[in-house]
Protein backbone atom coordinates (compact mmCIF):
# COMPACT_ATOMS: atom_id res chain seq x y z
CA UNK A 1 63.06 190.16 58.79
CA UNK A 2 59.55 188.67 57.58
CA UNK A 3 60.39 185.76 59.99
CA UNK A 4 61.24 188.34 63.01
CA UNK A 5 58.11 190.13 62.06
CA UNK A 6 55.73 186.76 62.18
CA UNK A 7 57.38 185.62 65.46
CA UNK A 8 57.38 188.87 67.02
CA UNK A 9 53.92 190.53 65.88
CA UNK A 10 53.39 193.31 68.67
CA UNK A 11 56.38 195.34 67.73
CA UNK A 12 56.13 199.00 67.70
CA UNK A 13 57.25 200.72 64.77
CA UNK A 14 60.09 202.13 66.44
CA UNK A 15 61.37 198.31 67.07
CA UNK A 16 60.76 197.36 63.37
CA UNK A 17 62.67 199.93 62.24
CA UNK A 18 65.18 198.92 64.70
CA UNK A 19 65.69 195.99 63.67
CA UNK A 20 65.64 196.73 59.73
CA UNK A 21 68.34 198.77 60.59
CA UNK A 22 70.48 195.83 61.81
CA UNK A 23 71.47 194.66 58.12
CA UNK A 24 72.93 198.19 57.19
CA UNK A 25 74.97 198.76 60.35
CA UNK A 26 76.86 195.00 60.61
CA UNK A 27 77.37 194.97 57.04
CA UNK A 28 78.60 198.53 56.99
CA UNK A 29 80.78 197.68 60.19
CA UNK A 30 81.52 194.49 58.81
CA UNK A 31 83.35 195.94 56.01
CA UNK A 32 85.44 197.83 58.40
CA UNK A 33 86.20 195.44 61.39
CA UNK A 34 84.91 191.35 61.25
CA UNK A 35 82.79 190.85 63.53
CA UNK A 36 80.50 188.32 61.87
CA UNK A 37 82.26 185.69 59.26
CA UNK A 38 81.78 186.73 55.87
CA UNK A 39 78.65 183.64 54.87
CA UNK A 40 77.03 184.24 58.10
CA UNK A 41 76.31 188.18 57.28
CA UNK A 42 73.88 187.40 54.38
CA UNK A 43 72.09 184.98 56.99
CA UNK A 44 72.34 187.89 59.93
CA UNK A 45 68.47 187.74 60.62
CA UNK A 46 68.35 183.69 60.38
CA UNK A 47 71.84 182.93 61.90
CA UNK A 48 72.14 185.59 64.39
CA UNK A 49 69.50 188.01 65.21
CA UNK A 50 66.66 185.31 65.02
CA UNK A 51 68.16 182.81 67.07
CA UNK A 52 69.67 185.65 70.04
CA UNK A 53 65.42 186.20 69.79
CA UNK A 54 65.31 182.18 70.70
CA UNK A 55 66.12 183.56 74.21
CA UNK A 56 62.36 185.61 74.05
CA UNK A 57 60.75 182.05 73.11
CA UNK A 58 61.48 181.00 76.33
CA UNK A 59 61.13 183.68 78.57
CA UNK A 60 60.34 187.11 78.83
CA UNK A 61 62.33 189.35 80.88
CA UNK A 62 60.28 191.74 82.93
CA UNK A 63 60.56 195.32 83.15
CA UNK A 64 63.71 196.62 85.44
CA UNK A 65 65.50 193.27 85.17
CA UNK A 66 69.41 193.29 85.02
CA UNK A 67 70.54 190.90 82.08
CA UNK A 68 74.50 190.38 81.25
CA UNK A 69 75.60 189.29 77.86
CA UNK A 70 79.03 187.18 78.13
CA UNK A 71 81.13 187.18 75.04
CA UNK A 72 78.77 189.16 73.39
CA UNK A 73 81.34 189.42 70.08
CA UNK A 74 79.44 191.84 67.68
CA UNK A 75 76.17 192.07 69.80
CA UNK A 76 74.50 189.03 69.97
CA UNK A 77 72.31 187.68 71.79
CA UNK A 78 72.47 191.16 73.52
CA UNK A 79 71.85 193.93 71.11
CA UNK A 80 68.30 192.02 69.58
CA UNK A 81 66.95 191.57 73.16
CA UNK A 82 67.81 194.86 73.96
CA UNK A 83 65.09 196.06 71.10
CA UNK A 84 62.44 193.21 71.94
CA UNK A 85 62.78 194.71 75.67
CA UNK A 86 63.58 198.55 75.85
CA UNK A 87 62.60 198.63 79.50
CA UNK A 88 65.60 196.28 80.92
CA UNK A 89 69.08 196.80 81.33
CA UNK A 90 71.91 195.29 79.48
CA UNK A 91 75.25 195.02 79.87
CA UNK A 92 77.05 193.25 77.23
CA UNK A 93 80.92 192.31 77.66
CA UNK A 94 83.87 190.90 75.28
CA UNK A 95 87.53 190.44 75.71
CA UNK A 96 87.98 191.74 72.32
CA UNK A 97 87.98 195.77 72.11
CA UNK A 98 87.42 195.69 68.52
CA UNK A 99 84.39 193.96 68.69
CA UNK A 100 82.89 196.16 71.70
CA UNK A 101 83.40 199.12 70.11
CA UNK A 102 81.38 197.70 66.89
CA UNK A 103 78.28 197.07 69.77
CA UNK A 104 78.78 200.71 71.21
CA UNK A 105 78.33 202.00 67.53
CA UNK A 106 75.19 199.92 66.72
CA UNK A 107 73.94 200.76 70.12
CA UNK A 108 74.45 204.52 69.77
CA UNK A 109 72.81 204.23 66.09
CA UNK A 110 69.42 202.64 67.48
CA UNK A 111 69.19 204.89 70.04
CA UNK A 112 69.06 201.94 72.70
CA UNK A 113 69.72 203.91 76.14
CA UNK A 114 69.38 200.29 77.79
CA UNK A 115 72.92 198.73 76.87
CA UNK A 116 76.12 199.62 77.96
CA UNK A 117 79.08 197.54 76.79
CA UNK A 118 82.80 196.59 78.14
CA UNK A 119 85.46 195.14 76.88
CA UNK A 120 86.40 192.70 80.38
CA UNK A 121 86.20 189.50 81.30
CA UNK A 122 83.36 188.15 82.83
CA UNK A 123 84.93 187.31 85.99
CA UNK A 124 86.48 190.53 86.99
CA UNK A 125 82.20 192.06 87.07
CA UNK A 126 80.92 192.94 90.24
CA UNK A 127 77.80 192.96 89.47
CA UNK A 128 74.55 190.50 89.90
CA UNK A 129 71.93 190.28 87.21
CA UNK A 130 68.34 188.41 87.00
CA UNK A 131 70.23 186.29 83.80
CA UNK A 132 73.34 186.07 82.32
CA UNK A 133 72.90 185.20 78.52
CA UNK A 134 75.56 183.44 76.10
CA UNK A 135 75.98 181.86 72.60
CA UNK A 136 78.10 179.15 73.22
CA UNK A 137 81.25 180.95 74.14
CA UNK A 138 82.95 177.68 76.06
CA UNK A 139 81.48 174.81 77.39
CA UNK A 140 79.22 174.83 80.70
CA UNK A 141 81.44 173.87 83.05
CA UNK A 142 83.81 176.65 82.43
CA UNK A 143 81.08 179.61 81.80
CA UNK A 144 79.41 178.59 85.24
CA UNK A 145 82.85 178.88 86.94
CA UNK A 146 82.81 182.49 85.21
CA UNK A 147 79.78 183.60 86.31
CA UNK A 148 79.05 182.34 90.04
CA UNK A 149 77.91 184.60 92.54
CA UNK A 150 76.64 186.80 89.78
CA UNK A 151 72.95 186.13 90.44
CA UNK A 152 70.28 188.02 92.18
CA UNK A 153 68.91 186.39 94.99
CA UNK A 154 65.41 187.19 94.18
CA UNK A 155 63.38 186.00 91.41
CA UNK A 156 60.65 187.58 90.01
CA UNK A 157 60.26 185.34 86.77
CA UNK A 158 58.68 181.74 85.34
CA UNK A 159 62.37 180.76 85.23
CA UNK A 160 64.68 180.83 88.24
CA UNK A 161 67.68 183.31 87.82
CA UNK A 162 70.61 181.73 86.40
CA UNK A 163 71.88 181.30 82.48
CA UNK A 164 70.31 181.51 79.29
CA UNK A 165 72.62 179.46 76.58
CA UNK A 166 72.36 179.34 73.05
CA UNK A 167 74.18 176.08 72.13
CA UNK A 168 73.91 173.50 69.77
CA UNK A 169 73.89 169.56 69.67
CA UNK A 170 73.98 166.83 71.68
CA UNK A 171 74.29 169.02 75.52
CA UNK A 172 74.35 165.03 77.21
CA UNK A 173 77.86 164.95 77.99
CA UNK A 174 78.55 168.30 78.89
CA UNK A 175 75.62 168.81 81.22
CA UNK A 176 75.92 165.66 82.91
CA UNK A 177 77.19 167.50 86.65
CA UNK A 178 74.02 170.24 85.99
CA UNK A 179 71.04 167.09 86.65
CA UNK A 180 68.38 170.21 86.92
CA UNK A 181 69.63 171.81 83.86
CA UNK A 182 66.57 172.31 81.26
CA UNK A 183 67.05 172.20 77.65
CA UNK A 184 64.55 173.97 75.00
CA UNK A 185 64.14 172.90 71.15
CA UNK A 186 64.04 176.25 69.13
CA UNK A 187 63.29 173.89 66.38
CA UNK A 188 59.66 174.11 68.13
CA UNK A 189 58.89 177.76 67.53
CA UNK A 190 61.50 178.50 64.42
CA UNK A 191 61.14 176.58 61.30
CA UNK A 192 64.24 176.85 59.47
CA UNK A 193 66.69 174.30 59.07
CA UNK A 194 69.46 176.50 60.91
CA UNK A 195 67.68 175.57 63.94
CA UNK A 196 67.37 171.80 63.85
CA UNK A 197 69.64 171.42 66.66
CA UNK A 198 69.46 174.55 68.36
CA UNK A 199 68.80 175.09 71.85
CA UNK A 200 68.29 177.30 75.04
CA UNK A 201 69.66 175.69 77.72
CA UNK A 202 68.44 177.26 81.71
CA UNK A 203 70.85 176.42 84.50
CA UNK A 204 69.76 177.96 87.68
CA UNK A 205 72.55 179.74 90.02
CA UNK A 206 72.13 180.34 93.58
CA UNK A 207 73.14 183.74 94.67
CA UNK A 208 76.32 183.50 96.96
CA UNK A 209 75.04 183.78 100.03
């Protein structure tokens, strides 16, 4: 939380108290549905809520933008954005029910009025968004398959519309076909070791026409 707090200075105190929150509502979930694996849920503001924030680092998302979260799982990278930017909308989806109800919960309990989340697959929305955000649910190839013609066809930000990935590792391989794909170090901005090999990866998606 200190970390959060020294990255993210201009919080209101509504959003700190937000985001203290976060602890006591996964672990209390935690304990009745596993969302997050058991050594990861000491780490939750490192491991999870921290990095989600790695998104921010490289861009933030204007007011009135349209963001989905793809395989969202517990909440993340959706439910910390969400706080950092209370005037866009996010829609956060999972195949998984279980987990979906777990980010309706935390939603409802931090009064964020800017999420709603499904349990559906990402292909069956019919919806377009400014970015669609991910922690490394499958590799490229496939998530881009998932989310084509999903993109707004104007942009309005530094970054063209398209995907935000959280991913780790050597990306060489996998984004070979993407040449224009960019690839940010969040060991630049976040010091811990967690993030060493961390990265957001931007792919920018024309809009179907």
């Amino acid at each position: 939380m200190e970390e959060i707090l020294k990255q993210f200075p201009n919080l209101t105190d509504n959003q700190r108290q937000q985001f203290e929150r976060l602890q006591f509502l996964y672990e209390d979930w935690n304990s009745k549905i596993n969302v997050i694996s058991r050594k990861d849920i000491d780490e939750l503001y490192t491991r999870h809520v921290l990095h989600s924030l790695g998104i921010a680092k490289i861009l933030e998302f204007k007011p009135g933008s349209k963001i989905m979260d793809v395989g969202t799982g517990g909440g993340f990278p959706g439910i910390p954005l969400a706080i950092l930017f209370p005037e866009v909308d996010f829609y956060l989806i999972d195949v998984i029910a279980k987990k979906i109800r777990v980010v309706n919960e935390v939603a409802i309990a931090l009064g964020l009025i800017n999420v709603k989340a499904e349990q559906k697959r990402a292909e069956l929305v019919n919806q377009e968004f400014d970015f669609i955000v991910s922690r490394a649910v499958t590799n490229m190839p496939d998530f881009v398959s998932w989310v084509n013609g999903k993109i707004r066809k104007n942009s309005k930000h530094e970054l063209q519309n398209g995907i935000l990935y959280l991913k780790g590792g050597d990306l060489t391989e996998e984004l070979k076909e993407y040449k224009k794909a960019e690839q940010f170090n969040l060991s630049d901005f976040f010091k811990d070791e967690f993030f060493e090999t961390k990265k957001v990866v931007h792919l920018a998606l024309k809009p179907l026409k």
